[in-house]
C-alpha atoms as a PDB file:
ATOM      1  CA  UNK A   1      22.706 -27.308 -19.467  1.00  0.00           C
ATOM      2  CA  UNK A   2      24.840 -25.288 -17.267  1.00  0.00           C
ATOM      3  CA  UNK A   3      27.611 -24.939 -20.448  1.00  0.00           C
ATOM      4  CA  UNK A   4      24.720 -23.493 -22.913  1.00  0.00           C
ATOM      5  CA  UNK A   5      23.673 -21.548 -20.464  1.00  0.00           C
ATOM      6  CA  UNK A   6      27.143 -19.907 -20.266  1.00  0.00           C
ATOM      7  CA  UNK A   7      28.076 -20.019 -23.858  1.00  0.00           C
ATOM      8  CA  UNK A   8      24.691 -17.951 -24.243  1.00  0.00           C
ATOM      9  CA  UNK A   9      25.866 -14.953 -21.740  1.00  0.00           C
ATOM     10  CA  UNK A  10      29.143 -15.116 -24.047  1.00  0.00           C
ATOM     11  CA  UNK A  11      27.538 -14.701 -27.229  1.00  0.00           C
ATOM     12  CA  UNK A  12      25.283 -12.030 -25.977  1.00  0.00           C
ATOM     13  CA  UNK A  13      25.452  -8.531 -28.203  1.00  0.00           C
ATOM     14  CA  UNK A  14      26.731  -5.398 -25.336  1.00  0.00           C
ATOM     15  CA  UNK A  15      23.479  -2.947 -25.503  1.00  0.00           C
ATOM     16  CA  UNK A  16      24.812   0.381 -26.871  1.00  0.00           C
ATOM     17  CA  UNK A  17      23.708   3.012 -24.704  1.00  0.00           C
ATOM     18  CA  UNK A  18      21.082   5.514 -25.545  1.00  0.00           C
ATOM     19  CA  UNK A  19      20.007   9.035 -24.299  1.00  0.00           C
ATOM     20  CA  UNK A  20      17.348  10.495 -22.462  1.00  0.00           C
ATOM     21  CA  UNK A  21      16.065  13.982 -22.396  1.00  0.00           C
ATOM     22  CA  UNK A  22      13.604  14.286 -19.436  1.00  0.00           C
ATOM     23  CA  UNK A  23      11.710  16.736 -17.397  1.00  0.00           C
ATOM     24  CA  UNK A  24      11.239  16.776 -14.073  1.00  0.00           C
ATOM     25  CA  UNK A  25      10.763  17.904 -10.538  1.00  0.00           C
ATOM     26  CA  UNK A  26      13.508  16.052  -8.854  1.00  0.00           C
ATOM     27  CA  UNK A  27      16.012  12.960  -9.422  1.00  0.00           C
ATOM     28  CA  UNK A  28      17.436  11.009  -7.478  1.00  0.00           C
ATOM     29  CA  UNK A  29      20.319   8.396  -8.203  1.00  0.00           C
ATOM     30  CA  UNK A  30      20.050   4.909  -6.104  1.00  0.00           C
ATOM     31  CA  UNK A  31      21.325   1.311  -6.043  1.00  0.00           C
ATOM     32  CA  UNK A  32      18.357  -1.516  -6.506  1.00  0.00           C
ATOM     33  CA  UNK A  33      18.198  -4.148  -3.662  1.00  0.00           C
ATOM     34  CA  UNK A  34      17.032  -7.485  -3.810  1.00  0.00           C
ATOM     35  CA  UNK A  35      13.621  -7.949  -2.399  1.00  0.00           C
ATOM     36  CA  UNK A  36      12.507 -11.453  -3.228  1.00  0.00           C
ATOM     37  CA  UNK A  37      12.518 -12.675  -6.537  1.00  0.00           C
ATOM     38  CA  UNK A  38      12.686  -9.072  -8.190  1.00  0.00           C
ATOM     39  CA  UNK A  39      14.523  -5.411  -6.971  1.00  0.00           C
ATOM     40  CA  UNK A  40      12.956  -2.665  -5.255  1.00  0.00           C
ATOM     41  CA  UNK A  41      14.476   0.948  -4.823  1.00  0.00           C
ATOM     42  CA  UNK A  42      12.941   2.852  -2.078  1.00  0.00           C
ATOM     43  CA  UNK A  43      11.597   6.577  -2.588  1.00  0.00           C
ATOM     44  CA  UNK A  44      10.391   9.351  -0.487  1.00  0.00           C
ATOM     45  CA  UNK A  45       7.377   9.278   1.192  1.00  0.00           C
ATOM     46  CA  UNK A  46       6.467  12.617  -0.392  1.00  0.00           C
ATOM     47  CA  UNK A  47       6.701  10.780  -4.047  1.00  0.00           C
ATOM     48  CA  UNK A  48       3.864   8.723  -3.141  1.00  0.00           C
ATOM     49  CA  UNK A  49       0.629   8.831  -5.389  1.00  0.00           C
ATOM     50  CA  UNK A  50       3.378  10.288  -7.923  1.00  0.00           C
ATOM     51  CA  UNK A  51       4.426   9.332 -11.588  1.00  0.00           C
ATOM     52  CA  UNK A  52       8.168   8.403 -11.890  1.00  0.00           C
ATOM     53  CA  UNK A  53      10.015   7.256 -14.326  1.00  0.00           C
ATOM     54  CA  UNK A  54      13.163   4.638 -14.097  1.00  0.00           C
ATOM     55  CA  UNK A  55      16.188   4.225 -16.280  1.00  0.00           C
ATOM     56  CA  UNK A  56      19.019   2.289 -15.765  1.00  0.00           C
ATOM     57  CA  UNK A  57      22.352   3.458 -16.549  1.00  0.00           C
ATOM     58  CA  UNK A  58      24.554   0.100 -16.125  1.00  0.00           C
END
């Protein structure tokens, strides 16, 4: 199991990278931590009640 598992992540296509044009009020650039079983990126209190949007660039 563990071999097809790792034959799979070989075989796997690299996602070309595509681009955004967004507007905004602010950005910020951060690093997701582990929290549990998912990731979590913490924002400022002041964003709260606010629509964001999230991209990830690697």
């Amino acid at each position: 199991m563990k071999n097809e598992i790792k034959n799979y992540a070989r075989k796997e296509k690299k996602v070309k990278k595509v681009k955004f044009e967004i507007y905004g009020e602010e950005m910020l650039q951060k690093e997701v931590k582990l929290s549990g079983n998912s990731g979590r990126v913490y924002l400022p209190p002041d964003w709260v009640g606010k629509n964001v949007k999230i991209i990830r660039i690697d």
